[in-house]
N, C-alpha and C. Protein backbone atom coordinates (compact mmCIF):
# COMPACT_ATOMS: atom_id res chain seq x y z
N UNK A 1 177.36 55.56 77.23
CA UNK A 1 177.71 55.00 78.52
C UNK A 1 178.33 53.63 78.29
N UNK A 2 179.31 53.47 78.94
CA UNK A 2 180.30 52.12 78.73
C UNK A 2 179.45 51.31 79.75
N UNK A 3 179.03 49.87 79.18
CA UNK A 3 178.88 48.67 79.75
C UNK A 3 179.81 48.22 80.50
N UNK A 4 180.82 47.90 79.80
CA UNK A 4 181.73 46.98 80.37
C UNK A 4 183.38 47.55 80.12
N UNK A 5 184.62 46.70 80.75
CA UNK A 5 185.51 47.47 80.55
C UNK A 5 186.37 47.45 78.98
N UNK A 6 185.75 46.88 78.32
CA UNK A 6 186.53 47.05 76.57
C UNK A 6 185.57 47.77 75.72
N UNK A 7 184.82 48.86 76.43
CA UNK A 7 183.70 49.86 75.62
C UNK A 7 184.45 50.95 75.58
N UNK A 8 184.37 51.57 73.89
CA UNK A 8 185.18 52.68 74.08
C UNK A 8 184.66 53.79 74.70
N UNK A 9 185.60 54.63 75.10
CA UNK A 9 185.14 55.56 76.24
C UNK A 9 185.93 56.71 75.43
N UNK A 10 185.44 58.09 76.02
CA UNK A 10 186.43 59.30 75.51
C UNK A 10 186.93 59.94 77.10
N UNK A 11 187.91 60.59 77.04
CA UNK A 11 188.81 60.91 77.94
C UNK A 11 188.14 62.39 78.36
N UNK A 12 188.12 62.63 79.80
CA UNK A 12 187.99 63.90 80.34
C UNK A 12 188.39 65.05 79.25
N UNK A 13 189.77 65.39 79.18
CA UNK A 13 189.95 66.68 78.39
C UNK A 13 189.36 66.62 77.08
N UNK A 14 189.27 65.66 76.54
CA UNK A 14 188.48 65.46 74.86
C UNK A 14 187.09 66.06 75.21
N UNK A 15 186.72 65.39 76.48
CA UNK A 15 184.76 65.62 76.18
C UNK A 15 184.96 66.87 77.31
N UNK A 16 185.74 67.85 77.28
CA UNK A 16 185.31 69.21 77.96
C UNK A 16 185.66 69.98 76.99
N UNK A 17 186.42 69.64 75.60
CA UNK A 17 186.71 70.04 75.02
C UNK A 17 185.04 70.35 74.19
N UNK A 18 184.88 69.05 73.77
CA UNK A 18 183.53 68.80 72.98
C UNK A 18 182.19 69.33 73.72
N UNK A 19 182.40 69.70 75.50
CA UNK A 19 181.39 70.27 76.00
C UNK A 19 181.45 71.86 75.96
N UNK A 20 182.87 72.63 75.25
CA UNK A 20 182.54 73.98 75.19
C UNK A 20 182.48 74.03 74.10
N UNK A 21 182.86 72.82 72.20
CA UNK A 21 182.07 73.69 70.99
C UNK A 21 180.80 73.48 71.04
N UNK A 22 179.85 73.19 72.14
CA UNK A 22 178.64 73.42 71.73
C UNK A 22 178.12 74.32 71.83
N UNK A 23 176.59 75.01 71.59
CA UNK A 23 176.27 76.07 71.79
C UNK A 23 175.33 76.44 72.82
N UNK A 24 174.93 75.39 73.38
CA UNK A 24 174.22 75.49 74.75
C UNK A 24 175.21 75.87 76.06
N UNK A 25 174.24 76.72 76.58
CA UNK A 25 175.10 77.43 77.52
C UNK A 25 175.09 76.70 78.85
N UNK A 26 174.84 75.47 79.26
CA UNK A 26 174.51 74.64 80.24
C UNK A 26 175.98 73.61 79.81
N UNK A 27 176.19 73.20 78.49
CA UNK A 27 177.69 72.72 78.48
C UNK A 27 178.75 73.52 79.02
N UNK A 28 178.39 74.45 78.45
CA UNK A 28 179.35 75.79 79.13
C UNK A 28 179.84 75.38 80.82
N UNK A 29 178.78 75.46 81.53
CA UNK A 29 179.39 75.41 82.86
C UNK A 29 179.32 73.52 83.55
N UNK A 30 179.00 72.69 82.68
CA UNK A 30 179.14 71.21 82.74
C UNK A 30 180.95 71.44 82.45
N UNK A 31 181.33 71.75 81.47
CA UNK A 31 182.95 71.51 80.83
C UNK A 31 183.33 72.74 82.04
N UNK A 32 183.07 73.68 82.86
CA UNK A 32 184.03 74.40 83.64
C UNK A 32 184.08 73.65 85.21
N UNK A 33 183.17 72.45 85.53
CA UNK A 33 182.72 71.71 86.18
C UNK A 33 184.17 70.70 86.23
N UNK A 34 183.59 70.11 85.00
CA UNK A 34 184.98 69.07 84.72
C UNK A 34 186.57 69.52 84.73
N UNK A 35 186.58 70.88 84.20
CA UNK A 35 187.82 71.64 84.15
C UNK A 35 188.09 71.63 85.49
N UNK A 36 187.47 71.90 86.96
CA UNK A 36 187.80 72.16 88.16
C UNK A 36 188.08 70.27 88.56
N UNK A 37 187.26 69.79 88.20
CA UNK A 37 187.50 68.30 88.66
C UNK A 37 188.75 67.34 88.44
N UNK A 38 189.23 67.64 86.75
CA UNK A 38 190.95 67.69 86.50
C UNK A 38 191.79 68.21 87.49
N UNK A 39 191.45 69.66 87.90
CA UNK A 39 192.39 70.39 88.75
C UNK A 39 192.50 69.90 89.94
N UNK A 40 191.35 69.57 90.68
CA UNK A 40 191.62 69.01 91.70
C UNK A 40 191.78 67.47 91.85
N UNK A 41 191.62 66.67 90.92
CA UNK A 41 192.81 65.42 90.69
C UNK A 41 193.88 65.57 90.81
N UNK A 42 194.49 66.20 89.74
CA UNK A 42 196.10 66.86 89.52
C UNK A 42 196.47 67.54 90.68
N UNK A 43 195.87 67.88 92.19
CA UNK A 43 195.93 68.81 92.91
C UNK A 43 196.44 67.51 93.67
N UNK A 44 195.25 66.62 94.10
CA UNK A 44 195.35 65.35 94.77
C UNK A 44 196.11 64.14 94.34
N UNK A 45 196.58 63.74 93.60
CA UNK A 45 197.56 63.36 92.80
C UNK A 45 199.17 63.89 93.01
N UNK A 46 199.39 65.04 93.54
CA UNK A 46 200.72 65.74 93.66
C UNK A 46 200.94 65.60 94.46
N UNK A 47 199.60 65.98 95.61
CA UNK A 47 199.92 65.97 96.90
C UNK A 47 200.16 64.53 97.71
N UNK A 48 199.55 63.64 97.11
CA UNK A 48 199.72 62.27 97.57
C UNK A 48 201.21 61.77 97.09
N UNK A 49 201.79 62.02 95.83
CA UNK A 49 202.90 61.80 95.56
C UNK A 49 204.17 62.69 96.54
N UNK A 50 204.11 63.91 97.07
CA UNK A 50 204.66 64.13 97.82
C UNK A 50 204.83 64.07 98.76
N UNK A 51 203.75 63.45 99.71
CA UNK A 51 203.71 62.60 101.03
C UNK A 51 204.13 61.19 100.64
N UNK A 52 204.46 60.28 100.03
CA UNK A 52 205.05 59.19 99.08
C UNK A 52 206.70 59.10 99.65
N UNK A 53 207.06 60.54 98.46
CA UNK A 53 208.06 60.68 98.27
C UNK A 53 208.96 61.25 100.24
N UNK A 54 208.00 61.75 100.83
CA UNK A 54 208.97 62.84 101.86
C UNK A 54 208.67 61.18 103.52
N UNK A 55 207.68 60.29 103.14
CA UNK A 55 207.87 59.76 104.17
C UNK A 55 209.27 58.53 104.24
N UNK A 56 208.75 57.79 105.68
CA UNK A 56 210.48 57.45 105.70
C UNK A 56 210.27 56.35 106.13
């Protein structure tokens, strides 16, 4: 857990990566958790950029 903001940290896709080579099956659906939570960033993220882009 990062203290402060110059603690290194690992990035979403790295640690869902590192949450499916494990062998517990509770990472399993923690990393398909995070996998949906990317998606719907990237979902919300597009959509805000295209209301951005289309207003006037």
């Amino acid at each position: 857990v990062p203290f402060s903001m110059f603690d290194r940290f690992t990035v979403l896709p790295i640690q869902i990566f590192n949450w499916m080579s494990r062998p517990q099956e509770e990472f399993q659906y923690v990393a398909a958790a995070g996998m949906i939570v990317l998606l719907g960033l990237l979902l919300f993220i597009n959509i805000f950029v295209l209301w951005l882009r289309n207003r006037k």
